[in-house]
PDB file of N, CA and C in Angstrom:
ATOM      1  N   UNK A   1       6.046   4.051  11.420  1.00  0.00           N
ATOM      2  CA  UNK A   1       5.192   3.116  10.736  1.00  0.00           C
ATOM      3  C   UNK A   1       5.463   1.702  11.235  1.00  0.00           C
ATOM      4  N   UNK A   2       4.490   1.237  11.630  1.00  0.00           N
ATOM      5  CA  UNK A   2       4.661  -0.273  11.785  1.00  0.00           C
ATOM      6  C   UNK A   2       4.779  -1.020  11.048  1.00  0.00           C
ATOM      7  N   UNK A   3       5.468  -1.989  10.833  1.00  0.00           N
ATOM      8  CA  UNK A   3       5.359  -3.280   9.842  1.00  0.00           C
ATOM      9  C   UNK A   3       5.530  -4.676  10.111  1.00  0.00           C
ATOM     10  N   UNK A   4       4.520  -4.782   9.917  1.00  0.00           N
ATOM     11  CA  UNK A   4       3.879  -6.344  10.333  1.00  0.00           C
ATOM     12  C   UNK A   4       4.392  -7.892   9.006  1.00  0.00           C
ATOM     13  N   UNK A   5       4.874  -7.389   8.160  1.00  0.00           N
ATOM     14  CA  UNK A   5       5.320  -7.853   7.157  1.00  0.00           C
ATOM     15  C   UNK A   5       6.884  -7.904   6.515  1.00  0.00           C
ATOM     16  N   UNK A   6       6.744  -8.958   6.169  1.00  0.00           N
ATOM     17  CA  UNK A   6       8.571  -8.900   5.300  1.00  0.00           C
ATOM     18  C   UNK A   6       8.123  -9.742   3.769  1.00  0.00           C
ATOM     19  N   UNK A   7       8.764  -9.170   2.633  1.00  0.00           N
ATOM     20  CA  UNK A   7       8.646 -10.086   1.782  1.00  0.00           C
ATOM     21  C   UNK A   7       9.629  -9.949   1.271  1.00  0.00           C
ATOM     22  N   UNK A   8      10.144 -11.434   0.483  1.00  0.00           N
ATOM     23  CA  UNK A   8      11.492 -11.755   0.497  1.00  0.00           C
ATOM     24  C   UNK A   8      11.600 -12.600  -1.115  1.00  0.00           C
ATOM     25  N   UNK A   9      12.514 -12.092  -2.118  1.00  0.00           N
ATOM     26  CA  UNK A   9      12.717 -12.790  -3.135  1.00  0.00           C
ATOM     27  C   UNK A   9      13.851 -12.902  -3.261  1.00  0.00           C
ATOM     28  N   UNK A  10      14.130 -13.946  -4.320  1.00  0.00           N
ATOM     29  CA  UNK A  10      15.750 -14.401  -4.753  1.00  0.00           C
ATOM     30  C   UNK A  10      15.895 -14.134  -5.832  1.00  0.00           C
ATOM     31  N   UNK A  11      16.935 -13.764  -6.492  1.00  0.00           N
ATOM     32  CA  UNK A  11      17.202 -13.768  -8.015  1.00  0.00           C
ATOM     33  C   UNK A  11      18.997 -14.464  -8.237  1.00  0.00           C
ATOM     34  N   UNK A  12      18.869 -15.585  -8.847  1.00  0.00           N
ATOM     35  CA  UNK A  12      20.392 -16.155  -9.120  1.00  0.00           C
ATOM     36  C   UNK A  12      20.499 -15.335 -10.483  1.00  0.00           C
ATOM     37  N   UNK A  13      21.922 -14.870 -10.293  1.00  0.00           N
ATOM     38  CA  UNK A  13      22.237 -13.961 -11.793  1.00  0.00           C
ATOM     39  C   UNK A  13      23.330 -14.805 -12.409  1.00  0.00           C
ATOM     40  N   UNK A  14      23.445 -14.238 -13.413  1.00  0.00           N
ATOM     41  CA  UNK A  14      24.182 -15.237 -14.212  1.00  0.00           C
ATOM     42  C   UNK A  14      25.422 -14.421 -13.979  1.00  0.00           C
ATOM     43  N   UNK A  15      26.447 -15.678 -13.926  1.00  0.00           N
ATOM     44  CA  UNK A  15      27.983 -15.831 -13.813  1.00  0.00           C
ATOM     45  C   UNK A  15      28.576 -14.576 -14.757  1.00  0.00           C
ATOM     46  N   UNK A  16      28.778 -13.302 -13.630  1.00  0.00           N
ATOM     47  CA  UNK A  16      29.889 -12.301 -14.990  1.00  0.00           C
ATOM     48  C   UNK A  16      28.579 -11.372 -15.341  1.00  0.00           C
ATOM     49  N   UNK A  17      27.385 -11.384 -14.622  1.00  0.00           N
ATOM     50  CA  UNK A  17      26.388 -10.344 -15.501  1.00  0.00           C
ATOM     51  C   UNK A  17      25.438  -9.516 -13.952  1.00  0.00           C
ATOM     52  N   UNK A  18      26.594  -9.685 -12.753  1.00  0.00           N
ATOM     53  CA  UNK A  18      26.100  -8.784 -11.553  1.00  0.00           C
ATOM     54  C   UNK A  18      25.702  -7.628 -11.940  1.00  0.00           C
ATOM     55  N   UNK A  19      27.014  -7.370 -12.048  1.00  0.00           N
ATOM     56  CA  UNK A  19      26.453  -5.293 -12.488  1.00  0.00           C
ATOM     57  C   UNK A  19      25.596  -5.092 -13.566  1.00  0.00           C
ATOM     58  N   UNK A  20      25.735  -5.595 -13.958  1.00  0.00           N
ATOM     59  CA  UNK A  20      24.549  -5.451 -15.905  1.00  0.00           C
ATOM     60  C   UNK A  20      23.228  -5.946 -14.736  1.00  0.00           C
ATOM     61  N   UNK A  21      23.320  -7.030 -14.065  1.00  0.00           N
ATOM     62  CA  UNK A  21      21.381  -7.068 -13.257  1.00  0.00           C
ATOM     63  C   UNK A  21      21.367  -5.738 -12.221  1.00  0.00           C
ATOM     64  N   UNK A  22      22.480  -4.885 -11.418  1.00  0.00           N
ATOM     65  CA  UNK A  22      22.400  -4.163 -10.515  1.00  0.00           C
ATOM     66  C   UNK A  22      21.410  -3.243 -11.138  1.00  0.00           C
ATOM     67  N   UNK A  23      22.264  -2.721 -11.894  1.00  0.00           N
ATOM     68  CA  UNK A  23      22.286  -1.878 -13.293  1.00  0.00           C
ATOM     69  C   UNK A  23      20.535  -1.684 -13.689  1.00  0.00           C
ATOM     70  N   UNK A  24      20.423  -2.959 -13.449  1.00  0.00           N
ATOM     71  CA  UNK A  24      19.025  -2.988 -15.036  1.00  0.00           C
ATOM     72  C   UNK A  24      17.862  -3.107 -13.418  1.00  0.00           C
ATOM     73  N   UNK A  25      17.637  -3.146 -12.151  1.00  0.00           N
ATOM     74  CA  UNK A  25      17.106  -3.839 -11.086  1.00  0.00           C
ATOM     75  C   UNK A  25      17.069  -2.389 -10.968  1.00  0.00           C
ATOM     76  N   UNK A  26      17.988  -1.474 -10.742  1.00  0.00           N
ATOM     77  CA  UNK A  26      17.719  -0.237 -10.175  1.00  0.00           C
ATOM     78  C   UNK A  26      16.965   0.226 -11.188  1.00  0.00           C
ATOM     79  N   UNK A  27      17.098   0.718 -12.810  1.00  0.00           N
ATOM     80  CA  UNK A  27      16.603   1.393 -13.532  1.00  0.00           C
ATOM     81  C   UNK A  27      14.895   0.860 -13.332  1.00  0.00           C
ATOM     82  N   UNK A  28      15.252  -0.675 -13.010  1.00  0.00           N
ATOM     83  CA  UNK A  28      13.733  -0.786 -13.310  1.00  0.00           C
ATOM     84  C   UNK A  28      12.890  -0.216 -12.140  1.00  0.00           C
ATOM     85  N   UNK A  29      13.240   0.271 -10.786  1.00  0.00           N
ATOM     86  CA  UNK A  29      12.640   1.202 -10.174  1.00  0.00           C
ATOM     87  C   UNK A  29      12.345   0.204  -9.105  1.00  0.00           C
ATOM     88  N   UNK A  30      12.855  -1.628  -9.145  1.00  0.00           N
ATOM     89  CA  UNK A  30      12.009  -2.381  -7.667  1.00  0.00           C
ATOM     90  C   UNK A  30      12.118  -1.724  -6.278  1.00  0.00           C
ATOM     91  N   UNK A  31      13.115  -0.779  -6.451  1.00  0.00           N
ATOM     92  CA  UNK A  31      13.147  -0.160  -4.704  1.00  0.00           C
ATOM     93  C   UNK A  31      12.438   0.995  -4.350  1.00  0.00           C
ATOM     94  N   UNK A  32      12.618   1.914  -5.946  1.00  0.00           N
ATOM     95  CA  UNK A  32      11.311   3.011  -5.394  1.00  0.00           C
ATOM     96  C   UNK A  32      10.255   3.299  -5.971  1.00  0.00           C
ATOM     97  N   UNK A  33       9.804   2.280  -6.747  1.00  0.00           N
ATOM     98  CA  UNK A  33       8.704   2.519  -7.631  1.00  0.00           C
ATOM     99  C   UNK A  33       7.385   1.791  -6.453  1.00  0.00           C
ATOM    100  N   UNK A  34       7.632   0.669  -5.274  1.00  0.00           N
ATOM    101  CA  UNK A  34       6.619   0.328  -4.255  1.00  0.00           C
ATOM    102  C   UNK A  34       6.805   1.722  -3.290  1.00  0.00           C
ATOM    103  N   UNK A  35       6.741   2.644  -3.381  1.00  0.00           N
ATOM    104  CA  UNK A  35       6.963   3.899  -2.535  1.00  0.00           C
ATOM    105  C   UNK A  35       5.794   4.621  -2.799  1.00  0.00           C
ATOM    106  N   UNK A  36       4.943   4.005  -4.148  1.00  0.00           N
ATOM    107  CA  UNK A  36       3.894   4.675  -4.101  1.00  0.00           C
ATOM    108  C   UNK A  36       2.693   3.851  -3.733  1.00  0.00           C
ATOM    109  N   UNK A  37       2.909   2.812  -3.476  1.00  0.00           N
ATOM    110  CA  UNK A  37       1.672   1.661  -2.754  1.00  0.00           C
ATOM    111  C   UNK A  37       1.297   2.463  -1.111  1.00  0.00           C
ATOM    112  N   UNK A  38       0.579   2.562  -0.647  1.00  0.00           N
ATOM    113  CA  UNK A  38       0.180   2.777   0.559  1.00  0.00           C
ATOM    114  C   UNK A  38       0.345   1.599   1.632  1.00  0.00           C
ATOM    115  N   UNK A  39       1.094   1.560   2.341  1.00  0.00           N
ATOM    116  CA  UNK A  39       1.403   0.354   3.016  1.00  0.00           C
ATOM    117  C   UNK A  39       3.084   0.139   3.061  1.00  0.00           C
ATOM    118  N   UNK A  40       3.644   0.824   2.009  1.00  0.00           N
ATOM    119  CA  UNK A  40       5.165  -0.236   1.850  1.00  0.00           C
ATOM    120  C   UNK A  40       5.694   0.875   2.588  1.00  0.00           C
ATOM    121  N   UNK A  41       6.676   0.406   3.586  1.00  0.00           N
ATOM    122  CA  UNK A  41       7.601   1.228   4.666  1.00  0.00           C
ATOM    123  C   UNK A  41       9.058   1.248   3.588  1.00  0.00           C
ATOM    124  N   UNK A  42       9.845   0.144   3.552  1.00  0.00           N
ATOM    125  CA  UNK A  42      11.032   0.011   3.017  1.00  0.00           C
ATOM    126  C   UNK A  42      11.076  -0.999   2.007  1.00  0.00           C
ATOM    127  N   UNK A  43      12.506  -1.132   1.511  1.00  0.00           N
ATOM    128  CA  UNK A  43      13.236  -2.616   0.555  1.00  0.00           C
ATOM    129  C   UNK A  43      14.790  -2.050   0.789  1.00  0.00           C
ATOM    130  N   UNK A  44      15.434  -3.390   0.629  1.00  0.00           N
ATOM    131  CA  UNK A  44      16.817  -3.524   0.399  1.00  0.00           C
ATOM    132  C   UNK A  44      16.824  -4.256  -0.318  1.00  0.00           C
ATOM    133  N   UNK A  45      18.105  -4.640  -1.441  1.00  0.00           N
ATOM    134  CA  UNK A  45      18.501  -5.339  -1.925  1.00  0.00           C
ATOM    135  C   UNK A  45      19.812  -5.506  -1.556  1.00  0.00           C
ATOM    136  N   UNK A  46      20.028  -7.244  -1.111  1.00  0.00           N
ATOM    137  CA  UNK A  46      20.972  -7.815  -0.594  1.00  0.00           C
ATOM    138  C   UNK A  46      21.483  -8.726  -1.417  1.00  0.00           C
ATOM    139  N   UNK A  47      22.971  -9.200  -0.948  1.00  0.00           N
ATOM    140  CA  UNK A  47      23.621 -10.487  -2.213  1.00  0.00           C
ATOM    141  C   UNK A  47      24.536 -11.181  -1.531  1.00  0.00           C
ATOM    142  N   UNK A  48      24.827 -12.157  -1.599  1.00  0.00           N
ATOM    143  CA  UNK A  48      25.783 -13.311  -1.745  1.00  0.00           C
ATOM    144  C   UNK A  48      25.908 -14.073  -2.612  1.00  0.00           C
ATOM    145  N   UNK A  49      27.580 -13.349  -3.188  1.00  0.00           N
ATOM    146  CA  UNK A  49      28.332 -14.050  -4.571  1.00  0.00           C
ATOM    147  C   UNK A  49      26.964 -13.276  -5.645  1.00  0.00           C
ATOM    148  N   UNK A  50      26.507 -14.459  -6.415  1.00  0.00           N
ATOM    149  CA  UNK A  50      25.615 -14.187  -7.401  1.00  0.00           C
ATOM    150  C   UNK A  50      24.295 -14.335  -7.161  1.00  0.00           C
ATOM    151  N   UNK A  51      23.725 -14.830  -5.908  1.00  0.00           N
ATOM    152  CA  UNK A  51      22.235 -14.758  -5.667  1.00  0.00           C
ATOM    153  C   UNK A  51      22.549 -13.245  -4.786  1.00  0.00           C
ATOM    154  N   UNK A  52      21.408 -12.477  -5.836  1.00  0.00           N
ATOM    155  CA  UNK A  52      20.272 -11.154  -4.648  1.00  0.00           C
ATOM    156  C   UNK A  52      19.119 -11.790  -4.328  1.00  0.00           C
ATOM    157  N   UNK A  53      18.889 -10.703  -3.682  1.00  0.00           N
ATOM    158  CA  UNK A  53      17.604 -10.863  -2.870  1.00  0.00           C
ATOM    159  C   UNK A  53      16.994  -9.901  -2.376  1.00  0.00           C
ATOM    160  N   UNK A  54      15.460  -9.404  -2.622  1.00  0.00           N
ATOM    161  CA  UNK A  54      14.931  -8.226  -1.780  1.00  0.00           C
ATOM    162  C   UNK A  54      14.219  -8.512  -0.685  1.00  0.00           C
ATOM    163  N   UNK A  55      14.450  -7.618   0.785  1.00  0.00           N
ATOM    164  CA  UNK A  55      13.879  -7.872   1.246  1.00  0.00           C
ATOM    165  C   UNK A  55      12.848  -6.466   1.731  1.00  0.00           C
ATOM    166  N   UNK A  56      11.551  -6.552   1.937  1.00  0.00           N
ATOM    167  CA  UNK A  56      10.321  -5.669   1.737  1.00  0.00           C
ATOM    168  C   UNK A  56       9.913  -6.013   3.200  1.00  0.00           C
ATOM    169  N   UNK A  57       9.176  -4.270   3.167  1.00  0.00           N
ATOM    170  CA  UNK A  57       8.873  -4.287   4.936  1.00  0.00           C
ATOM    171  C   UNK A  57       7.619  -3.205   4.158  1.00  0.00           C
ATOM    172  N   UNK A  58       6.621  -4.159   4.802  1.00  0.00           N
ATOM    173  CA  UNK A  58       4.933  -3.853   4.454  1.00  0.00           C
ATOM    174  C   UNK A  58       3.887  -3.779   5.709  1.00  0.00           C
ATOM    175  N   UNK A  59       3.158  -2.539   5.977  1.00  0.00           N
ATOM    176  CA  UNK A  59       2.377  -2.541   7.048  1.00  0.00           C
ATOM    177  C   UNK A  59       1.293  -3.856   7.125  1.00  0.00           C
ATOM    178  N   UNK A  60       0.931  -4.015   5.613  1.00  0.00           N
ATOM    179  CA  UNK A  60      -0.044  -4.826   5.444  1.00  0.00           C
ATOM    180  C   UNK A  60       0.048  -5.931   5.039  1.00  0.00           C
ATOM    181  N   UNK A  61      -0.621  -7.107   4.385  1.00  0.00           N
ATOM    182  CA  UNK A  61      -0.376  -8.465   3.015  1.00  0.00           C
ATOM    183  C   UNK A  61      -1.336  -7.615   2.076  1.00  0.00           C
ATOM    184  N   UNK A  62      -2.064  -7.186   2.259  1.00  0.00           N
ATOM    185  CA  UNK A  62      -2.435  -6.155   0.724  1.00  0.00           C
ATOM    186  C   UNK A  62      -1.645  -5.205  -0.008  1.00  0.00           C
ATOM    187  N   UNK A  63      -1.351  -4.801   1.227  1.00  0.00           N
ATOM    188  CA  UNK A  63      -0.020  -3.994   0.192  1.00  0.00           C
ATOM    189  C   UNK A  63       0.612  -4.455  -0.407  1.00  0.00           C
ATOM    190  N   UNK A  64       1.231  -5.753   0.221  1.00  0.00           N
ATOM    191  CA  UNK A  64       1.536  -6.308  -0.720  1.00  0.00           C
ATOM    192  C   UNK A  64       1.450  -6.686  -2.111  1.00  0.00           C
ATOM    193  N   UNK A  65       0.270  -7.400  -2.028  1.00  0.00           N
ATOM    194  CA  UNK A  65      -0.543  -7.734  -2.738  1.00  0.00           C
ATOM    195  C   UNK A  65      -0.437  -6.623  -3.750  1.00  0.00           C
ATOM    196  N   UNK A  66      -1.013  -5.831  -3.313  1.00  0.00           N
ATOM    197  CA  UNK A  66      -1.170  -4.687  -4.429  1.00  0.00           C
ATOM    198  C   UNK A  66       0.249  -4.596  -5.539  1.00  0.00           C
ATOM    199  N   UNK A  67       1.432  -4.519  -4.410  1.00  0.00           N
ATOM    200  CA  UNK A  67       2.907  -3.907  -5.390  1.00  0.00           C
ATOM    201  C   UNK A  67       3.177  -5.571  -6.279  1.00  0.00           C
ATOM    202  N   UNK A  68       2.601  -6.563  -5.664  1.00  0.00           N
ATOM    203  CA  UNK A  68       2.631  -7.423  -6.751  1.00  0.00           C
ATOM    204  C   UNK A  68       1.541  -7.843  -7.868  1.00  0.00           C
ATOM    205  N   UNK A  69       0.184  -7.039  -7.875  1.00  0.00           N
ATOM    206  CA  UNK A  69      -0.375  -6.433  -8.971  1.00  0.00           C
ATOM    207  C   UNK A  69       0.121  -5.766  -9.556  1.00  0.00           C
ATOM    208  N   UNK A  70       1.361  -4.710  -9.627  1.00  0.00           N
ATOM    209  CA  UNK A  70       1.786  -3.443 -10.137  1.00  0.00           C
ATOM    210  C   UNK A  70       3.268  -3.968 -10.401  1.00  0.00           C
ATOM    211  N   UNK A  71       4.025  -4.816  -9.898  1.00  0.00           N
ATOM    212  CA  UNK A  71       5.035  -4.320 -10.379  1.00  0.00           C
ATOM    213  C   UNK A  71       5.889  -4.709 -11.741  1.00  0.00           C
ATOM    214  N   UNK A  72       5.631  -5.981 -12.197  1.00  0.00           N
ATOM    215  CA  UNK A  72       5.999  -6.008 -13.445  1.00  0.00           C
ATOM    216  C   UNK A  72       5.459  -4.812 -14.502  1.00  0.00           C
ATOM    217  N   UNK A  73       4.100  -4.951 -14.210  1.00  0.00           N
ATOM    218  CA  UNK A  73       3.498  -4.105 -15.359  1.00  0.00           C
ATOM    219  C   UNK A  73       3.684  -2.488 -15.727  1.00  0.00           C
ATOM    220  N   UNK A  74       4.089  -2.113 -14.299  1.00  0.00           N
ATOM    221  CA  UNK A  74       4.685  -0.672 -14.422  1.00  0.00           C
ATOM    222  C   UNK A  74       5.455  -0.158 -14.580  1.00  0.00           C
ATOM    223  N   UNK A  75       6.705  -1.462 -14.768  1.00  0.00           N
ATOM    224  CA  UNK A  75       8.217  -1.199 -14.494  1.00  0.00           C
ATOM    225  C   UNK A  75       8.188  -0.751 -16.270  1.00  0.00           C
ATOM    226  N   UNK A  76       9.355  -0.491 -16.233  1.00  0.00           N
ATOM    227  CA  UNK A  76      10.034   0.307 -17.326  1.00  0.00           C
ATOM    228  C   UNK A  76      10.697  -0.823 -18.427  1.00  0.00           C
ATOM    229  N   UNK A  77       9.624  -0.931 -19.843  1.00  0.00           N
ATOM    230  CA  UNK A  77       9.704  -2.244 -20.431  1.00  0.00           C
ATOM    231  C   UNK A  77      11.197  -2.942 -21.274  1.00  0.00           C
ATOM    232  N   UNK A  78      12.111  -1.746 -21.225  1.00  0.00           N
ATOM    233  CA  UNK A  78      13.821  -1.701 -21.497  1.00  0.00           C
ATOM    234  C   UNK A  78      14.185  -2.143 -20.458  1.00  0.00           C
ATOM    235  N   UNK A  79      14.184  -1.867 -18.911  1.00  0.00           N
ATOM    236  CA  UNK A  79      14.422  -1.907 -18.048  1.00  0.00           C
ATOM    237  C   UNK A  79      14.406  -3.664 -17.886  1.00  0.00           C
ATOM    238  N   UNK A  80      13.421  -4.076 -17.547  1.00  0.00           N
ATOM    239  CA  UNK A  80      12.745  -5.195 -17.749  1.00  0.00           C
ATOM    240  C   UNK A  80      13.108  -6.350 -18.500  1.00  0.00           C
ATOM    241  N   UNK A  81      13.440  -5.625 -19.952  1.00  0.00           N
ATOM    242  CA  UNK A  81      14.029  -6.975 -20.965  1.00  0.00           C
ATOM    243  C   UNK A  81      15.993  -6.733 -20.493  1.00  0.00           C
ATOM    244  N   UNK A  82      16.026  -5.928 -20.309  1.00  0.00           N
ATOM    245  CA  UNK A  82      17.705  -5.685 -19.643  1.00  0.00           C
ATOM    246  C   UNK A  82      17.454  -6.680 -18.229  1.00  0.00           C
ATOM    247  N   UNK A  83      17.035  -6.745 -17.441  1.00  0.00           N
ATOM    248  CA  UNK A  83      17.023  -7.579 -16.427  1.00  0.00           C
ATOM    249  C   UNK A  83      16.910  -9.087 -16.289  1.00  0.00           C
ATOM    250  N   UNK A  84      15.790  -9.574 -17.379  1.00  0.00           N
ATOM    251  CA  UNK A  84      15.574 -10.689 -17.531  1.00  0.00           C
ATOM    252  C   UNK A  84      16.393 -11.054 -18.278  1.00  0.00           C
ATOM    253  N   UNK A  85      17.755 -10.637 -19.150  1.00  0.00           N
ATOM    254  CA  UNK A  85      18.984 -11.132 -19.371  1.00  0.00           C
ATOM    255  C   UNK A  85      19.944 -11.464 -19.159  1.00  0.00           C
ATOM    256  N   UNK A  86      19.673 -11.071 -17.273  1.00  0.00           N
ATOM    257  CA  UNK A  86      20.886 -10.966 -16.727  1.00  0.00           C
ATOM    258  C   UNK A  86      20.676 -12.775 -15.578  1.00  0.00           C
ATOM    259  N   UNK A  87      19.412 -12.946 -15.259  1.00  0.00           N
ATOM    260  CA  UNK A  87      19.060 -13.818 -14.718  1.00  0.00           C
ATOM    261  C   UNK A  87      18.858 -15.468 -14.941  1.00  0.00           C
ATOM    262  N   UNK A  88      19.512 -15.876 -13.918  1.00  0.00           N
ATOM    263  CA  UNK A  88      19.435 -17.165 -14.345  1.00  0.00           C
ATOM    264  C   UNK A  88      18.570 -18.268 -13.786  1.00  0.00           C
ATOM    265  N   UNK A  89      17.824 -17.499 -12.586  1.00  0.00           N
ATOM    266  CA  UNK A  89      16.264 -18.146 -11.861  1.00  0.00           C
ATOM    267  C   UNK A  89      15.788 -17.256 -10.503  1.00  0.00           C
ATOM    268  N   UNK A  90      14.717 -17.521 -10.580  1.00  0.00           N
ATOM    269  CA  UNK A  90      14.280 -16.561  -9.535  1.00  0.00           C
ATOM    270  C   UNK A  90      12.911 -17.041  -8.809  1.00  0.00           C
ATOM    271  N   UNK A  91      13.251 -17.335  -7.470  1.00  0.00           N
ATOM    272  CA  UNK A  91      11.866 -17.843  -6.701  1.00  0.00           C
ATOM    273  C   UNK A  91      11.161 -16.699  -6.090  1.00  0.00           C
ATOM    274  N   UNK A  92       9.859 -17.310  -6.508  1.00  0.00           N
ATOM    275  CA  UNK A  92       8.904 -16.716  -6.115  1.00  0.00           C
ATOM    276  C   UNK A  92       8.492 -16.272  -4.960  1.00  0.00           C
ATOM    277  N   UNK A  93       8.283 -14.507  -4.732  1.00  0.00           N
ATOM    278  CA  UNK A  93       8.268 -13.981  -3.855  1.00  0.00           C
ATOM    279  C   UNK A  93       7.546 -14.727  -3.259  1.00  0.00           C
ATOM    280  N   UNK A  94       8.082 -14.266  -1.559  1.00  0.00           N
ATOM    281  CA  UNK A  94       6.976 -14.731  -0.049  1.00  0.00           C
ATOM    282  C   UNK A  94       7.049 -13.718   0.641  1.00  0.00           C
ATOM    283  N   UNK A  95       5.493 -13.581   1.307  1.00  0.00           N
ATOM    284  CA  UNK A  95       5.432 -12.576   2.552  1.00  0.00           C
ATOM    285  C   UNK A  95       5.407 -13.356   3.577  1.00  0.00           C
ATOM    286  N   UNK A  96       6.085 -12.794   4.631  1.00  0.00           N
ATOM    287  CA  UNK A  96       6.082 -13.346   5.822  1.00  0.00           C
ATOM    288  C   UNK A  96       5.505 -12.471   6.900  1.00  0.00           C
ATOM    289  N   UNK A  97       4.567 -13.085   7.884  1.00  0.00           N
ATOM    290  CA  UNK A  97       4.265 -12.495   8.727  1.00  0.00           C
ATOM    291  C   UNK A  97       5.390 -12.130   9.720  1.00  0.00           C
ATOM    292  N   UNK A  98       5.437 -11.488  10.487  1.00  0.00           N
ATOM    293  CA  UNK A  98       6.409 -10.925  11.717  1.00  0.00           C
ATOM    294  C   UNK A  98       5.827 -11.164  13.067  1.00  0.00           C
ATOM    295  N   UNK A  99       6.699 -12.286  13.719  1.00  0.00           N
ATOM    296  CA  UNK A  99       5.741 -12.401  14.984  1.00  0.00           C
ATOM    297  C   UNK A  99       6.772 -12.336  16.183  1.00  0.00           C
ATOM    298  N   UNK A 100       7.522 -11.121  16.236  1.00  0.00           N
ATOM    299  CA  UNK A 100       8.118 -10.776  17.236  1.00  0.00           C
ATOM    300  C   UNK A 100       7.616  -9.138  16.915  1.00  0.00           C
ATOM    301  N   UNK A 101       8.026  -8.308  18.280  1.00  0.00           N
ATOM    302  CA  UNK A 101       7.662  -6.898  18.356  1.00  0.00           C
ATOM    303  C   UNK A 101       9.115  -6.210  17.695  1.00  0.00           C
ATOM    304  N   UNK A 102       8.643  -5.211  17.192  1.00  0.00           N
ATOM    305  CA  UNK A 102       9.749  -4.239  16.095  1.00  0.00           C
ATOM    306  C   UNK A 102      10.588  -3.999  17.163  1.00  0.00           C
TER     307      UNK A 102
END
């Protein structure tokens, strides 16, 4: 699969509440719940100290698009209020185009 796309977010967690966001980030499904968008190849979630970060590998910007129509609203609403407790700011996803060859 090709992917022409990266999208990339931050989440600063709060001091002492890593594992409680690992914890509540996985349940809420952000890595395999875009597995059912047509378009999304991969995600990782990466960290230094207390900022994560995902980074998303998308054939398309609709696909995108799409898993950011879907993904709050589908996630798992325990899941969700467990996560947003753990956080202490979070910038707003970006897609980036890819302009070197895979």
């Amino acid at each position: 699969m090709k992917s022409h796309y990266r999208s990339f977010i931050e989440f600063d967690v709060k001091a002492g509440a890593e594992q409680s966001f690992l914890h509540a980030f996985l349940a809420a499904g952000m890595l395999t719940r875009p597995e059912s968008i047509d378009g999304f190849v991969d995600a990782e979630l990466v960290r230094d100290g207390a900022t994560f970060a995902v980074i998303g590998r998308w054939e398309t910007a609709e696909a995108y698009a799409r898993w950011q129509g879907v993904a709050q609203k589908e996630a798992p609403a325990e899941a969700l209020k467990a996560l947003s407790k753990t956080i202490e700011a979070t910038r707003p996803g970006r897609l980036y185009e890819l302009v070197t060859d895979d």
